[in-house]
N, C-alpha and C. Protein backbone atom coordinates (compact mmCIF):
# COMPACT_ATOMS: atom_id res chain seq x y z
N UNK A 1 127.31 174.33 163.91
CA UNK A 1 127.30 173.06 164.59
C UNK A 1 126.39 172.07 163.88
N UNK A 2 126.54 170.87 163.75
CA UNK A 2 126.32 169.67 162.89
C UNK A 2 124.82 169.29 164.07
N UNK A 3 124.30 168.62 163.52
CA UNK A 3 122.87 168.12 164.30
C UNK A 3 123.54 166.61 164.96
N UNK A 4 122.89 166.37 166.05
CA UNK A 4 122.82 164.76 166.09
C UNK A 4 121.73 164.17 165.91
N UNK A 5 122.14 162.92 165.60
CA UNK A 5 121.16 161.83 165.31
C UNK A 5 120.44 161.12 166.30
N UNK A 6 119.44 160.94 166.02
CA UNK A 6 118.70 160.14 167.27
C UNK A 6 118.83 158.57 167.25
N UNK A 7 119.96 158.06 168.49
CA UNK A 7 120.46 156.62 168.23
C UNK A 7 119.59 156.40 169.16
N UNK A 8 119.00 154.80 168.51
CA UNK A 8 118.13 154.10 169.06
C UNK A 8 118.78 152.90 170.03
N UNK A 9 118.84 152.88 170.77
CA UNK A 9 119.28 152.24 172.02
C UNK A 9 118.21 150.96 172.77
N UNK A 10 117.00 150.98 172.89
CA UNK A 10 116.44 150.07 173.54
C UNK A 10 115.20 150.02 172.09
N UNK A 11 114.64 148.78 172.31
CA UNK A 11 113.48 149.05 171.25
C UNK A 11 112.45 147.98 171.91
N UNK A 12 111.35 147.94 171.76
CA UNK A 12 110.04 147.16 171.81
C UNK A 12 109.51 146.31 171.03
N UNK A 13 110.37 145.67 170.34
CA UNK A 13 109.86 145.15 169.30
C UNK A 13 108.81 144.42 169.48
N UNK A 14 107.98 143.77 170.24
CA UNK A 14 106.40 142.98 170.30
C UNK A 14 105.59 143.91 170.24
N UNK A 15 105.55 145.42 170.44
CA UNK A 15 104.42 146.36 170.37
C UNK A 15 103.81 146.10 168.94
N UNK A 16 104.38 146.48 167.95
CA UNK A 16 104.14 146.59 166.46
C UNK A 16 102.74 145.28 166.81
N UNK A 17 103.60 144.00 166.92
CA UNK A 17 103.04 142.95 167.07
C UNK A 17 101.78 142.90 168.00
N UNK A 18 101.91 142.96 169.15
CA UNK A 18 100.87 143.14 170.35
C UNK A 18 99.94 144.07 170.15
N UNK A 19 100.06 144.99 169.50
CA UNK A 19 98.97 146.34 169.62
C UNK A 19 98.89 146.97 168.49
N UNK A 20 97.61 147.77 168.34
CA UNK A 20 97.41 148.39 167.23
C UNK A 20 97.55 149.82 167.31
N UNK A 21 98.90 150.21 166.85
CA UNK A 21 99.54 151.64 167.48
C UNK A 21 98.20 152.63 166.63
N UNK A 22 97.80 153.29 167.61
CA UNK A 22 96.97 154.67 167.51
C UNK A 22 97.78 155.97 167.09
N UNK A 23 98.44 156.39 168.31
CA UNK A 23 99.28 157.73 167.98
C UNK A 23 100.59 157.58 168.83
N UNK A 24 101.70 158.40 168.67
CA UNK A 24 102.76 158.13 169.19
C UNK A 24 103.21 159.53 169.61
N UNK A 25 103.89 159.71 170.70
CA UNK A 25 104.26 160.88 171.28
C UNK A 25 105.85 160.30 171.94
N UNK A 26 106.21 161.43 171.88
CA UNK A 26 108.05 161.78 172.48
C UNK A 26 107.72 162.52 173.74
N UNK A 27 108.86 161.69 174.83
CA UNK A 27 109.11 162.06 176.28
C UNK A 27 109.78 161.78 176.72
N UNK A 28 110.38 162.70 177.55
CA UNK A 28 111.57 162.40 178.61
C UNK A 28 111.63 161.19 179.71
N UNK A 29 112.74 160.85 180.17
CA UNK A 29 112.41 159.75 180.97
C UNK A 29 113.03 160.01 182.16
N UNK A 30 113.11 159.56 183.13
CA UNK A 30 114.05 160.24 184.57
C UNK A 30 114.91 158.71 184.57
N UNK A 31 116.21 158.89 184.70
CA UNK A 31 116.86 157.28 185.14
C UNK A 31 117.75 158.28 185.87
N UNK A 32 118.38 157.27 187.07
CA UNK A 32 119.38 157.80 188.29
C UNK A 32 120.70 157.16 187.93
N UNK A 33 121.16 157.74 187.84
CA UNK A 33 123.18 157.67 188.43
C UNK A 33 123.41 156.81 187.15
N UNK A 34 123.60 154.95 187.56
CA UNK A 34 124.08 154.34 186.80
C UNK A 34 123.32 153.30 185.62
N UNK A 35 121.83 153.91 186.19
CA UNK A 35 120.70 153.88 184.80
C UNK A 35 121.05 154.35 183.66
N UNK A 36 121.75 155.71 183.43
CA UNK A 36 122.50 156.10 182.00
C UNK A 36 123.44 155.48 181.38
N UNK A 37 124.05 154.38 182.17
CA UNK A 37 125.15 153.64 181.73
C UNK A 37 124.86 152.75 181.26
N UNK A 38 123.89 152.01 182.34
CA UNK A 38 123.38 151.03 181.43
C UNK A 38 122.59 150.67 180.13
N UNK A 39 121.46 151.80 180.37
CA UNK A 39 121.06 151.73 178.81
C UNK A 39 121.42 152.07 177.68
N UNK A 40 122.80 153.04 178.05
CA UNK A 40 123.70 153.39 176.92
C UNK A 40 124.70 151.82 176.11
N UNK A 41 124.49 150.74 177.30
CA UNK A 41 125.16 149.65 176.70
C UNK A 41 123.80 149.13 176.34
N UNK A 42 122.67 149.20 176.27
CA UNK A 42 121.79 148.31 175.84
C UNK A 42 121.23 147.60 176.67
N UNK A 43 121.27 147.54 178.14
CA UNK A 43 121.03 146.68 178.99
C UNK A 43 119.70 146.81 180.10
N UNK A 44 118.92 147.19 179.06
CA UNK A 44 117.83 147.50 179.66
C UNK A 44 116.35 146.79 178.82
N UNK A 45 115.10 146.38 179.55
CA UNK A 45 114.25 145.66 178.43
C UNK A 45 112.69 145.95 178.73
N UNK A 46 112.04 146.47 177.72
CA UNK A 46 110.66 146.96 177.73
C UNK A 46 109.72 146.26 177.67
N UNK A 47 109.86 145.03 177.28
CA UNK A 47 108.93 144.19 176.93
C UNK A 47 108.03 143.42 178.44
N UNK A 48 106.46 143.84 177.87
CA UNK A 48 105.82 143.47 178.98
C UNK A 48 105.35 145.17 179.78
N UNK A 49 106.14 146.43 179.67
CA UNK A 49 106.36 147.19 180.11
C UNK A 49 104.87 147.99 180.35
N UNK A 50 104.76 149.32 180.17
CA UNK A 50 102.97 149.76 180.42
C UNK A 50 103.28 151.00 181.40
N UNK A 51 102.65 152.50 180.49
CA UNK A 51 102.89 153.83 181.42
C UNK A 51 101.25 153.89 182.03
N UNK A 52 101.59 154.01 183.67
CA UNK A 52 100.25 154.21 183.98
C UNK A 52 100.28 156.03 184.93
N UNK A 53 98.82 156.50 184.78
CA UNK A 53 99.12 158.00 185.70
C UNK A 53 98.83 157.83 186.27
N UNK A 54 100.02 158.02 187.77
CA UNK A 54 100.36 158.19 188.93
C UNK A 54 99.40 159.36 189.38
N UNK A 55 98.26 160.13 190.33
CA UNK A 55 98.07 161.37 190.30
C UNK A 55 98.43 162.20 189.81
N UNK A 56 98.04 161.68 188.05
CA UNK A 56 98.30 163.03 187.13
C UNK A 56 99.62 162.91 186.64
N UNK A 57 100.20 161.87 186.85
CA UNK A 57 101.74 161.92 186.46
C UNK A 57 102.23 160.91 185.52
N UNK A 58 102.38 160.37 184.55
CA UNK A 58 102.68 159.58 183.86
C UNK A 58 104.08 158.73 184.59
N UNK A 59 104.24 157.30 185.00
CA UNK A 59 105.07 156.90 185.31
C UNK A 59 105.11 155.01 184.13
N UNK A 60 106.71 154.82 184.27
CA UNK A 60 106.63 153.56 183.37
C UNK A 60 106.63 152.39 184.78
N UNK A 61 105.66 151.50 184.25
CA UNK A 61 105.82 150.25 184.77
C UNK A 61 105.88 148.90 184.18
N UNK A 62 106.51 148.34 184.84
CA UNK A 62 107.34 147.23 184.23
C UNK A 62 108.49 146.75 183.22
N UNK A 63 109.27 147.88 183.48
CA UNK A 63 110.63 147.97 182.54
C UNK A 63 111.60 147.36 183.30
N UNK A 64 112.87 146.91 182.71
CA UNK A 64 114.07 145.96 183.22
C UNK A 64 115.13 146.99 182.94
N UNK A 65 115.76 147.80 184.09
CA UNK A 65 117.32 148.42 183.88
C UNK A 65 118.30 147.54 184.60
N UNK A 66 118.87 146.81 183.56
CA UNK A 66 120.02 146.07 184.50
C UNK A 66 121.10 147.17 185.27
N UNK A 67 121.48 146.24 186.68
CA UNK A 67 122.52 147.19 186.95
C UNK A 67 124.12 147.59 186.71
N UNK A 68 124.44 148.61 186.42
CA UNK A 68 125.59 148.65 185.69
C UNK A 68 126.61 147.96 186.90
N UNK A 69 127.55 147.15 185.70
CA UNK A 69 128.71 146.42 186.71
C UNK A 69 129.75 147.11 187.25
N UNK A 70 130.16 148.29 186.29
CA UNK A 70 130.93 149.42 186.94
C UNK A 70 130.50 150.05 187.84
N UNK A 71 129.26 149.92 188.43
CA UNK A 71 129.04 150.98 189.53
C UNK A 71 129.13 150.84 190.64
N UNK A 72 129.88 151.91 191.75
CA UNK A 72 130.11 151.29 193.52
C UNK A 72 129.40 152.13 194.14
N UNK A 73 128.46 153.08 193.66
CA UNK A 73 127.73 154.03 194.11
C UNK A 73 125.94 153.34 194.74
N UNK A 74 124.84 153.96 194.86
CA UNK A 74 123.81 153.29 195.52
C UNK A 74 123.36 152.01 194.55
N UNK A 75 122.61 151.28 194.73
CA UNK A 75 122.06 150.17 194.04
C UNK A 75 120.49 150.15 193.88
N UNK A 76 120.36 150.35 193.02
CA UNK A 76 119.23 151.03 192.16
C UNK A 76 118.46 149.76 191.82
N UNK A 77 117.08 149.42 192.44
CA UNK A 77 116.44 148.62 192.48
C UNK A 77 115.99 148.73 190.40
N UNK A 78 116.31 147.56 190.03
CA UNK A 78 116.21 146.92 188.75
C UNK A 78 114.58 147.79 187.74
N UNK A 79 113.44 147.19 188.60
CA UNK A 79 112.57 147.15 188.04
C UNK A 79 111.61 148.22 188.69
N UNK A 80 112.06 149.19 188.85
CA UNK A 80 111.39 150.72 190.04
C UNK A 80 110.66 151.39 189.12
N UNK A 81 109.92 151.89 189.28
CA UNK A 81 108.76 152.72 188.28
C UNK A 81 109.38 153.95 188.15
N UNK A 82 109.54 154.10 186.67
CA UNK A 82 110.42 155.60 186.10
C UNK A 82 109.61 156.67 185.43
N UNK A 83 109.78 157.66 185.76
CA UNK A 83 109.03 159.18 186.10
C UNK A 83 108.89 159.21 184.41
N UNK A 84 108.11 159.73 183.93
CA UNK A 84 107.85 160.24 182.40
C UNK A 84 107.68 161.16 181.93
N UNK A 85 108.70 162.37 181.79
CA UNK A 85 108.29 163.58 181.33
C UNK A 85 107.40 164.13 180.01
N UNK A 86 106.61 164.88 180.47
CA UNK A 86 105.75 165.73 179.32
C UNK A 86 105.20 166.51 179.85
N UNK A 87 104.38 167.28 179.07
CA UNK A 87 103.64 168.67 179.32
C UNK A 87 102.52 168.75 179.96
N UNK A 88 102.07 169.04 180.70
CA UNK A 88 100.78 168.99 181.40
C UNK A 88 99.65 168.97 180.25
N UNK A 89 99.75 169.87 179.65
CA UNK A 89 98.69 169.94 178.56
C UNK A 89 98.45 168.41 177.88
N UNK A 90 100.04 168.06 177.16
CA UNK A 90 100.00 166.71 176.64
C UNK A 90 99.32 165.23 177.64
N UNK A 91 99.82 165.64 179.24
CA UNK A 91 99.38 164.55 179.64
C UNK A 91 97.74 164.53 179.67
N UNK A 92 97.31 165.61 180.08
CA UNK A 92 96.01 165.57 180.40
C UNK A 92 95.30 165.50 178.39
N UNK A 93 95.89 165.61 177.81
CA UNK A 93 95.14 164.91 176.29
C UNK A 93 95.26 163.46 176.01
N UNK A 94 96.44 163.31 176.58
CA UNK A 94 96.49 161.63 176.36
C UNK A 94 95.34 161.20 177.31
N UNK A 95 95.57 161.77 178.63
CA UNK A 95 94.75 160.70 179.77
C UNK A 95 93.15 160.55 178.85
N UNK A 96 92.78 161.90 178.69
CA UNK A 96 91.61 161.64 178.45
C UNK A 96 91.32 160.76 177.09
N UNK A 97 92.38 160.95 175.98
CA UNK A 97 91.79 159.75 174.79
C UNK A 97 92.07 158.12 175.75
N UNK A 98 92.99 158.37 176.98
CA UNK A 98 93.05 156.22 176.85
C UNK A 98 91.56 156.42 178.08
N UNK A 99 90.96 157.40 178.16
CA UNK A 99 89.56 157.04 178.99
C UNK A 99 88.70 156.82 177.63
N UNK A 100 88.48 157.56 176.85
CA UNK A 100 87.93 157.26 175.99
C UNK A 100 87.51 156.40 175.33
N UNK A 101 89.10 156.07 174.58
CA UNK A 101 89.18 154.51 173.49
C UNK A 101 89.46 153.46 174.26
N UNK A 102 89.43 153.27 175.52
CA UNK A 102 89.78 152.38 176.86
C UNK A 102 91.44 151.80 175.67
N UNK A 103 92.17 152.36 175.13
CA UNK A 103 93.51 152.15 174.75
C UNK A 103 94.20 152.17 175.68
N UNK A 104 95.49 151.80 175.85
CA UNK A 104 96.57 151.58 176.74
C UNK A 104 98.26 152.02 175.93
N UNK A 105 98.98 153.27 177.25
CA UNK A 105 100.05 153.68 176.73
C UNK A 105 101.43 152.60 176.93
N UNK A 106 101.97 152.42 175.99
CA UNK A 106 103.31 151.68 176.11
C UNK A 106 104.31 152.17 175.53
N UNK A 107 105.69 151.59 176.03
CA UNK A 107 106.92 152.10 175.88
C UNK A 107 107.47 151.45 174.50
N UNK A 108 108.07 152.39 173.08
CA UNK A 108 108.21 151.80 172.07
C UNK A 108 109.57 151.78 171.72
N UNK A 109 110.60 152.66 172.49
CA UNK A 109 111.83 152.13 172.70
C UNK A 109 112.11 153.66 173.16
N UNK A 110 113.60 153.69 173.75
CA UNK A 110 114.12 154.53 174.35
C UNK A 110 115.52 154.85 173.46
N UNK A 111 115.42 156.02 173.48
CA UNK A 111 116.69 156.49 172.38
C UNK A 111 117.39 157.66 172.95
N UNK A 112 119.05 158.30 172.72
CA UNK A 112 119.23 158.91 173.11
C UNK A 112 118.90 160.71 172.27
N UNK A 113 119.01 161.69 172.33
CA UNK A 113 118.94 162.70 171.23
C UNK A 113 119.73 163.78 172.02
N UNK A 114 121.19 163.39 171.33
CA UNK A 114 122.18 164.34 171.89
C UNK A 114 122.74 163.64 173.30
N UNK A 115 122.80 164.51 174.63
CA UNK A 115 123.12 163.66 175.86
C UNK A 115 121.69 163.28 176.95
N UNK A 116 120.79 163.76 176.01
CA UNK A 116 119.46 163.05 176.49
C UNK A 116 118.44 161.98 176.34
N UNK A 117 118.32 161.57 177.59
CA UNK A 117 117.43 159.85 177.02
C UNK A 117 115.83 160.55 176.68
N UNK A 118 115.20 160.14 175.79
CA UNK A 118 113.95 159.72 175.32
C UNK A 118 113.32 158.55 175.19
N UNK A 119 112.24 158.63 175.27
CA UNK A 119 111.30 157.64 175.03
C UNK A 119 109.78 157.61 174.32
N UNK A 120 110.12 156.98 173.57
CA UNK A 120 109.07 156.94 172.70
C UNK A 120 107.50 155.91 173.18
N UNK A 121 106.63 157.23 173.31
CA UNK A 121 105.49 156.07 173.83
C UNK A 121 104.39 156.37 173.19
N UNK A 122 103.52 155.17 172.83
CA UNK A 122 102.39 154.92 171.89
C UNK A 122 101.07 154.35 172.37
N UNK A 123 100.37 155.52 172.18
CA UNK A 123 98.79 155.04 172.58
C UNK A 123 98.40 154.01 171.68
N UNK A 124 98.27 152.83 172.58
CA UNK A 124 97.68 151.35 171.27
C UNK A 124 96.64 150.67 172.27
N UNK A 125 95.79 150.00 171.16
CA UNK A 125 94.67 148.85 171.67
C UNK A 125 95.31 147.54 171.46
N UNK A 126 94.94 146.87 172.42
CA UNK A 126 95.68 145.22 172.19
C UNK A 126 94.92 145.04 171.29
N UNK A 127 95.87 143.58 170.33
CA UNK A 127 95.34 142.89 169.57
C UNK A 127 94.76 141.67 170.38
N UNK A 128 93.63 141.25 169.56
CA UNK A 128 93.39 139.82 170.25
C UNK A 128 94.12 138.73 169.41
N UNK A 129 94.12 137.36 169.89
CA UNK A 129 94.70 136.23 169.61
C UNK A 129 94.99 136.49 167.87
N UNK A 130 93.72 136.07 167.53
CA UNK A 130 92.99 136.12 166.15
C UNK A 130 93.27 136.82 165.32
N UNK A 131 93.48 137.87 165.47
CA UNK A 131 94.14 139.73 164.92
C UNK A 131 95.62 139.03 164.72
N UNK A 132 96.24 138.85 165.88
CA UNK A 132 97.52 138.33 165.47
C UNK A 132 97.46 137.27 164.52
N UNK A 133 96.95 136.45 164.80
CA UNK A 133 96.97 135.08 163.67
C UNK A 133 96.90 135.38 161.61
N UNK A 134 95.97 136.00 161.74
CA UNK A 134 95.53 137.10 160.76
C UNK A 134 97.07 137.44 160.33
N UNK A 135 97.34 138.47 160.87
CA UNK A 135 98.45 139.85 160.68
C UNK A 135 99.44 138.62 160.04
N UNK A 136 100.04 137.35 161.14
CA UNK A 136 101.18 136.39 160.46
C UNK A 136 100.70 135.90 158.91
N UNK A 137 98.98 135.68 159.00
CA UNK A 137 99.09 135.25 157.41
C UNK A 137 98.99 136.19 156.11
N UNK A 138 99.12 137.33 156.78
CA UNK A 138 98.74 138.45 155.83
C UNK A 138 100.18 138.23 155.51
N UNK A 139 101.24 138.50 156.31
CA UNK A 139 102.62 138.94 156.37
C UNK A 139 103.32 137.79 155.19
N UNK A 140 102.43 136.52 155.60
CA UNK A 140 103.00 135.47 155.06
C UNK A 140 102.59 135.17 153.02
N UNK A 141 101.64 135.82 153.30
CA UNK A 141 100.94 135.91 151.89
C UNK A 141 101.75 137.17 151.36
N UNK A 142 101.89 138.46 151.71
CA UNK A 142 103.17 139.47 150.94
C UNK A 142 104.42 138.91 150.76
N UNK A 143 104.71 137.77 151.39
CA UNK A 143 105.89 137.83 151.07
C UNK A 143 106.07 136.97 149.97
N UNK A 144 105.03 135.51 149.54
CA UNK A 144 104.88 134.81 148.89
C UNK A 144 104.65 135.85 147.56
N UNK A 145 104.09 136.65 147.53
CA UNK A 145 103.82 137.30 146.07
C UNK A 145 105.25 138.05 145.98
N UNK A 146 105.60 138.45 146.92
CA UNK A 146 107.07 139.13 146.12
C UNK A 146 108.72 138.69 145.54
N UNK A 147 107.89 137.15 145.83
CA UNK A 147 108.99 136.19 145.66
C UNK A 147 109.32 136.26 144.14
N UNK A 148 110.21 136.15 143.79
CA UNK A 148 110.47 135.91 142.17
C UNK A 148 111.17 134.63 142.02
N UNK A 149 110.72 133.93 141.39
CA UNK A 149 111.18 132.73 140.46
C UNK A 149 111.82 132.35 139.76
């Protein structure tokens, strides 16, 4: 049997930008009924998003699952806080580095692997204003030198 590929389906793109990714870890995500449908079309959005622990439980807050238009089944409140699977061991190592580095976990996109959703989430420190300002002229100065004439 042939492997599958891990298709990337939702992505985060302001994290890169917003934060200074530390470490990154893979986890399961819980979505109901016609949550799989939708983010299989893309119709779902992270931005702004943020996993906080629930008593010990990793949950996502502030994610956007639109609701699928095909569905006549229950109606699944949009923006509901979604369960985050991992290992006890793993959670209780993360909790304790974002006590530590006072860092903050966020959602870096959600992908499928095989007929299962994942999610990719990354212990990062915000950037401040300045950091960003910086990063655009750094970005802006590589690109000026690789220009050819």
């Amino acid at each position: 049997m042939g492997t599958v590929a891990n298709q990337v389906i939702i992505e985060n793109k302001k994290v890169l930008f917003d934060y200074e990714v530390i470490e990154e870890f893979e986890a399961g995500i819980v979505l109901m009924g016609s949550e799989v449908k939708s983010v299989r079309n893309g119709s779902a959005n992270l931005k702004g998003a943020y996993i906080t622990l629930h008593s010990g439980r990793p949950v996502l807050v502030g994610s956007h699952i639109s609701e699928y238009k095909g569905s006549t089944g229950v109606i699944i409140d949009p923006k509901r806080e979604r369960l985050i699977l991992m290992s006890k061991k793993e959670i209780l190592r993360i909790g304790q580095k974002v006590k530590e580095t006072s860092a903050t976990l966020v959602p870096v996109s959600i992908y499928s692997k095989g007929n299962i959703f994942k999610i990719r989430v990354a212990l990062a420190k915000g950037r401040k204003k300045w950091e960003k300002k910086n990063l655009l002229k750094e970005r802006d100065l590589d690109r000026e030198s690789r220009k050819i004439y």
